[in-house]
Protein backbone atom coordinates (compact mmCIF):
# COMPACT_ATOMS: atom_id res chain seq x y z
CA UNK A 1 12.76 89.45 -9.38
CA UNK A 2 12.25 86.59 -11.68
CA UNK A 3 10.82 83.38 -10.22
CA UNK A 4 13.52 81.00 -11.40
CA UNK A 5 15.90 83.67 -9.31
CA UNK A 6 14.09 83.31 -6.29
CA UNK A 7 14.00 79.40 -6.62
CA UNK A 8 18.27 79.43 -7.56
CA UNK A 9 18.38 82.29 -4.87
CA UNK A 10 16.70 80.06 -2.48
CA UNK A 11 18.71 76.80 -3.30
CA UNK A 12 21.91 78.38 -3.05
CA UNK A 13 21.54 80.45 0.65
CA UNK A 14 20.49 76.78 1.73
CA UNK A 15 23.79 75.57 0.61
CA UNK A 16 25.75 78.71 1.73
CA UNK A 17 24.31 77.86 5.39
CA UNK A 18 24.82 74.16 5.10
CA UNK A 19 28.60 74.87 3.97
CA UNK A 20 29.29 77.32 7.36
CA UNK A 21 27.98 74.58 9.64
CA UNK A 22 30.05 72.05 8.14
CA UNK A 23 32.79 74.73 8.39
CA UNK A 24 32.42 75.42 12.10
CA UNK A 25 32.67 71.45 12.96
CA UNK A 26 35.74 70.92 10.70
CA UNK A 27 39.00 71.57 12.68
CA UNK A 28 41.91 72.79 10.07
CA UNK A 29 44.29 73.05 12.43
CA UNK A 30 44.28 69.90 13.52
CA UNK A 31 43.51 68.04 10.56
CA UNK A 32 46.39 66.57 7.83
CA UNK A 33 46.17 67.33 4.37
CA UNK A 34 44.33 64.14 3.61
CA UNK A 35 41.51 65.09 5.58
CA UNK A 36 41.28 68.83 3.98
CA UNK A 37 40.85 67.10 0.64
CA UNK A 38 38.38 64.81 1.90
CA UNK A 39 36.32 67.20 3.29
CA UNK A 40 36.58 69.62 0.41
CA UNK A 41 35.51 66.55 -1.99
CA UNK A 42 32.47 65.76 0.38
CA UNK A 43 31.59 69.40 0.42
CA UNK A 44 31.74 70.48 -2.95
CA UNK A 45 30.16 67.20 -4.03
CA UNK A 46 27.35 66.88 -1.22
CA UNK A 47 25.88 70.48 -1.72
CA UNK A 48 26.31 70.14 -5.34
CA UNK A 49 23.97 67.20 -5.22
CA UNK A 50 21.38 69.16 -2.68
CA UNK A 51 21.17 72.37 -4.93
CA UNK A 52 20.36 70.23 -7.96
CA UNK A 53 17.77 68.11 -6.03
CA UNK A 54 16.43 71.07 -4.84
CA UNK A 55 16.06 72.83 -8.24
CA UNK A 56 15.13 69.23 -9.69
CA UNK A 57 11.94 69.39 -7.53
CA UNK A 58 10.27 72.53 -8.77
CA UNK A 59 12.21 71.86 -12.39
CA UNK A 60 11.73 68.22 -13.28
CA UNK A 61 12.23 68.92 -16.83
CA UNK A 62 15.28 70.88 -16.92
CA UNK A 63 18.83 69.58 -17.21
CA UNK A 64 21.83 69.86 -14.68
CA UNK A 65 25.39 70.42 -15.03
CA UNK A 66 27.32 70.46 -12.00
CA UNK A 67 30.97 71.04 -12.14
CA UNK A 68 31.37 68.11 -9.72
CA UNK A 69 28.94 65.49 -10.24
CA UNK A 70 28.62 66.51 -14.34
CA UNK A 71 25.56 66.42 -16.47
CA UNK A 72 22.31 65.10 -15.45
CA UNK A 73 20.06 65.31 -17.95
CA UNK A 74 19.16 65.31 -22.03
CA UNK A 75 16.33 67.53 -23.16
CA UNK A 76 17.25 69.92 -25.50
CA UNK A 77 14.25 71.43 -25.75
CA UNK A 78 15.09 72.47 -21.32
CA UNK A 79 17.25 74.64 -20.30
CA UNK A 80 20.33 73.77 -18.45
CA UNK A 81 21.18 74.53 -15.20
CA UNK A 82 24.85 75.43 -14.08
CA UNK A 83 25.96 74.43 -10.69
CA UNK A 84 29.13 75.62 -8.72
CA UNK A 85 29.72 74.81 -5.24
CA UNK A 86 33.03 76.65 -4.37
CA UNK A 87 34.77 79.53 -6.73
CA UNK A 88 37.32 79.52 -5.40
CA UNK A 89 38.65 76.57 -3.89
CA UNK A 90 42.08 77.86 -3.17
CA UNK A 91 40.63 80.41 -0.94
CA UNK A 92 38.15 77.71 0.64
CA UNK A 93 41.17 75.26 1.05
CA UNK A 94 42.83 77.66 3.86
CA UNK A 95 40.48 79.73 5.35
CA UNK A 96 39.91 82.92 3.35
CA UNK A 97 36.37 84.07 2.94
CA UNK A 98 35.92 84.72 -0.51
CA UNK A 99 34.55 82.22 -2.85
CA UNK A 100 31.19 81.84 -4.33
CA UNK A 101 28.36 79.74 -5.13
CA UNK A 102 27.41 79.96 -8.42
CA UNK A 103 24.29 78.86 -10.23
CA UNK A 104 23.25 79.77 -14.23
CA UNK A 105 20.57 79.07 -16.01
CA UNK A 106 21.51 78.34 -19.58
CA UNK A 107 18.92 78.30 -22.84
CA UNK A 108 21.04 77.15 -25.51
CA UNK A 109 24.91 78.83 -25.23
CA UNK A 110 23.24 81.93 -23.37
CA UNK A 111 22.63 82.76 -19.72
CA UNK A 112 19.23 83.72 -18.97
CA UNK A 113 19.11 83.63 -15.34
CA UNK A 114 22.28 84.10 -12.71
CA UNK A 115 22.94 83.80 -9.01
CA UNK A 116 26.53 84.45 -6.99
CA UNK A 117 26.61 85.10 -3.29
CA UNK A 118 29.47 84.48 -0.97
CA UNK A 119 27.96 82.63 1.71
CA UNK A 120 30.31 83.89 4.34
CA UNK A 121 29.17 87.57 3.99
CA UNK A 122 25.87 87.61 2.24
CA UNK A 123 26.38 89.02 -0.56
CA UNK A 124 23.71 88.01 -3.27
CA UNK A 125 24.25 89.35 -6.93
CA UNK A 126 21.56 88.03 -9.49
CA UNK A 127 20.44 88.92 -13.26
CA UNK A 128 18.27 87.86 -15.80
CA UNK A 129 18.49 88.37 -19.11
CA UNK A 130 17.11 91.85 -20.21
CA UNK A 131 16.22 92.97 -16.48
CA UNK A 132 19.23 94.38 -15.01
CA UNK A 133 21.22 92.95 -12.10
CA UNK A 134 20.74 93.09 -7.84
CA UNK A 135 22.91 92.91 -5.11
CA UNK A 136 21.02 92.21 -1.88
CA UNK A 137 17.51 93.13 -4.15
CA UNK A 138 18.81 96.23 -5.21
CA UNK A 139 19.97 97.01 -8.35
CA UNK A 140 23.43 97.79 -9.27
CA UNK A 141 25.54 99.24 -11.89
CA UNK A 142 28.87 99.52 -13.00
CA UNK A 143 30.09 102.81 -12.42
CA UNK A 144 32.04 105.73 -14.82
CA UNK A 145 34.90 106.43 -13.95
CA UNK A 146 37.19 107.32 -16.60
CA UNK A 147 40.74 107.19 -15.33
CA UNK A 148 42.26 104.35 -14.67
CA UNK A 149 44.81 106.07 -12.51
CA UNK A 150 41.97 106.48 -10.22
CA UNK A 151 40.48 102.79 -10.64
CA UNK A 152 40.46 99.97 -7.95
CA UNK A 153 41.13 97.30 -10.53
CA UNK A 154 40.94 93.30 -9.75
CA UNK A 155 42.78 90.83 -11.14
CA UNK A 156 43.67 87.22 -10.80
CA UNK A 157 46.78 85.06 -11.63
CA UNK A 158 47.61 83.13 -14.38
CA UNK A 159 47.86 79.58 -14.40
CA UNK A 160 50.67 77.57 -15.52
CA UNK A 161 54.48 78.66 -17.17
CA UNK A 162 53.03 78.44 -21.11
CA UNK A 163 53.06 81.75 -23.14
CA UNK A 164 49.49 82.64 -22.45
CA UNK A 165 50.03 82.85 -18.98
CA UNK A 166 53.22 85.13 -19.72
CA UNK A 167 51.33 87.33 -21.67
CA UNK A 168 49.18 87.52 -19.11
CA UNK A 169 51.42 88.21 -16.45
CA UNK A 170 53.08 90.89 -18.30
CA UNK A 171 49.63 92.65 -18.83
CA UNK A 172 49.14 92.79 -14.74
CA UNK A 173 52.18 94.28 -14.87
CA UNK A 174 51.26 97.26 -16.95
CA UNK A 175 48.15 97.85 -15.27
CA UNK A 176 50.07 97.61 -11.99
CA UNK A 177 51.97 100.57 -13.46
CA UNK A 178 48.45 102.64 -14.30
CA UNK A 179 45.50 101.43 -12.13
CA UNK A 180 45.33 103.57 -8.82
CA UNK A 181 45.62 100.23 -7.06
CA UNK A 182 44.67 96.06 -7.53
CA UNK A 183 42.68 94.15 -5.59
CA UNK A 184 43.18 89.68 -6.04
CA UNK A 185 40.52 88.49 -4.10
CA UNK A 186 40.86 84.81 -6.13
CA UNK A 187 37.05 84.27 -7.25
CA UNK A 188 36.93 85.17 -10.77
CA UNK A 189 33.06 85.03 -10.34
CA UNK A 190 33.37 87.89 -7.24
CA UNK A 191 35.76 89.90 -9.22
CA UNK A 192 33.38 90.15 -12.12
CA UNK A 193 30.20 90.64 -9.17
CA UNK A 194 32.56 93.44 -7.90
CA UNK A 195 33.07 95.70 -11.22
CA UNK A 196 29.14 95.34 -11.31
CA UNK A 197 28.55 96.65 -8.31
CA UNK A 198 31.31 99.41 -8.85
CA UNK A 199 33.15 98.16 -6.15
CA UNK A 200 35.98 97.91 -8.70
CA UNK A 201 36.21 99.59 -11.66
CA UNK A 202 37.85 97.24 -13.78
CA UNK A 203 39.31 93.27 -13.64
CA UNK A 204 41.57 91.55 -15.61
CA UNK A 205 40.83 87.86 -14.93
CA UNK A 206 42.90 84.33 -16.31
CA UNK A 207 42.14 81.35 -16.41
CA UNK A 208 37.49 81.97 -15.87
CA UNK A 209 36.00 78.57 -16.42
CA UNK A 210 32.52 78.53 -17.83
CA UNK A 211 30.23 78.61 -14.67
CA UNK A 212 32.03 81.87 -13.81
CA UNK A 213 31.98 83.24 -17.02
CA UNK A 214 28.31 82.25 -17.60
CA UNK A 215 26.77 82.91 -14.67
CA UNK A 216 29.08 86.42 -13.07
CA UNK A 217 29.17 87.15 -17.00
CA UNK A 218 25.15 88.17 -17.50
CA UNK A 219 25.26 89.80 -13.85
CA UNK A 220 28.23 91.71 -15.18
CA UNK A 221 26.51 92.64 -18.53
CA UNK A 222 23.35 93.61 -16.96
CA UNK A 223 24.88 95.94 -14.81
CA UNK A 224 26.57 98.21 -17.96
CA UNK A 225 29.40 96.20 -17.99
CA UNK A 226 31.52 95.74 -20.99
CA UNK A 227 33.50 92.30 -21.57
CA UNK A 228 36.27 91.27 -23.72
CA UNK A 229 39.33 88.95 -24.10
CA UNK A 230 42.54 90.25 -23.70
CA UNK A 231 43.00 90.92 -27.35
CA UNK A 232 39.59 93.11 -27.55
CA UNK A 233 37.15 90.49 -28.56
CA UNK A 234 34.03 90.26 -27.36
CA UNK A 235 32.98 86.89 -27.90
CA UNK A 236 34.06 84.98 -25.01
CA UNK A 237 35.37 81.00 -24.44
CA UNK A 238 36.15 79.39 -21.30
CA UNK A 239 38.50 78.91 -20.03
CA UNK A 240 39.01 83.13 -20.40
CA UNK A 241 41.53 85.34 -20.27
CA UNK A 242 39.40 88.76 -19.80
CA UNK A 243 38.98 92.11 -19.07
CA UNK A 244 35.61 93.10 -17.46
CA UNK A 245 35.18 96.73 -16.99
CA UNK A 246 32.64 99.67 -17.36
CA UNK A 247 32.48 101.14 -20.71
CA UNK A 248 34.77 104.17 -20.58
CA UNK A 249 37.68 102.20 -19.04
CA UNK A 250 37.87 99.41 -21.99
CA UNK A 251 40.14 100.76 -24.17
CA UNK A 252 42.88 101.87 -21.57
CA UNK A 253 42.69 98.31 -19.84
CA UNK A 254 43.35 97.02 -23.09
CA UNK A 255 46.04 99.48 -24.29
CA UNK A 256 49.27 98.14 -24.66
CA UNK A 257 51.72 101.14 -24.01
């Protein structure tokens, strides 16, 4: 495993086990909705700060990016650093386990070094750039299956009434009608880990902002896995519309029919 990986792997279990403490003192039950918000805000922005400070120590030279507390940093001759507290903060907001800290390494537009564990279970997924992809320090890939009617596929929802998120909302329903089953387990960066890992076999995603995309995007490509937007491109922007999948499996989550 790469250095940097350890150091981002390191930074970000310290902030996993940070954000179940604070978890265990917070009472949702009895707190209002202005409380929630604050102590989301003080979470997400808190931790934020300690990964980067963290990384900052062993990194002086590199820039920061977090989606929080924004850039800190200007030399373009450093890589960049991509720092996510929560994916998914719907999920985080009432209690469901599965969101993600996210951390990417970034020289120039590409990824070079990833990190995405849910703190809650321990799951660690990690890449870099040309050396495959882990979970829990053993390497992954996606897997082959090559019927769809026999595919665990994930998905998430749209956001918003525009057409886009139609479109996208009539494509779920087609692979609703083809895909053995679908699993929404809200992360975009953990539905991306998961087709990796072959724990699904496929994912179409809305709405991935460009920590998940960046940093679950190299773990997913390093692992075999093929990425596109919803029309069959391969060159990504956030924020995404995508399909994620293993090779054999593109073309039928893309079909139209």
């Amino acid at each position: 495993m790469q250095p940097m990986v350890n150091l981002a792997l390191r930074a970000a279990r310290n902030a996993g086990q940070d954000l179940i403490r604070r978890l265990d003192r917070f009472d949702a039950v009895q707190s209002t909705d202005l409380e929630k918000a604050k102590f989301i805000a003080d979470c997400t922005i808190s931790l934020e700060k300690g990964i980067i400070f963290e990384l900052k120590k062993a990194l002086p030279e590199h820039n920061f990016a977090g989606r929080e507390t924004g850039h800190n940093g200007d030399n373009r001759n450093q890589p960049t650093w991509q720092v996510c507290v929560i994916d998914d903060l719907a999920n985080f907001r009432v209690g469901i386990p599965s969101f993600a800290i996210i951390l990417a390494c970034l020289n120039g537009d590409k990824a070079e070094h990833a990190v995405v564990i849910n703190p809650i279970n321990g799951d660690e997924f990690s890449a870099s750039r040309g050396r495959g992809a882990q979970l829990n320090n053993r390497r992954i890939r996606c897997g082959g299956e090559t019927n769809l009617s026999d595919a665990i596929a994930g998905y998430t929802q749209p956001l918003g009434n525009n057409e886009a998120a139609f479109d996208q909302r009539e494509r779920l329903m087609r692979l609703m009608s083809k895909a053995f089953d679908l699993r929404n387990i809200g992360s975009n960066a953990l539905s991306m880990c998961y087709v990796a890992a072959d724990r699904f076999q496929g994912a179409l995603l809305s709405n991935v902002d460009e920590f998940a995309l960046n940093a679950a995007g190299l773990i997913a490509t390093e692992a075999g896995c093929l990425l596109a937007d919803v029309s069959g491109q391969p060159k990504l922007r956030a924020p995404a519309n995508l399909v994620v999948t293993n090779p054999r499996l593109l073309k039928p989550m893309l079909a139209r029919d």
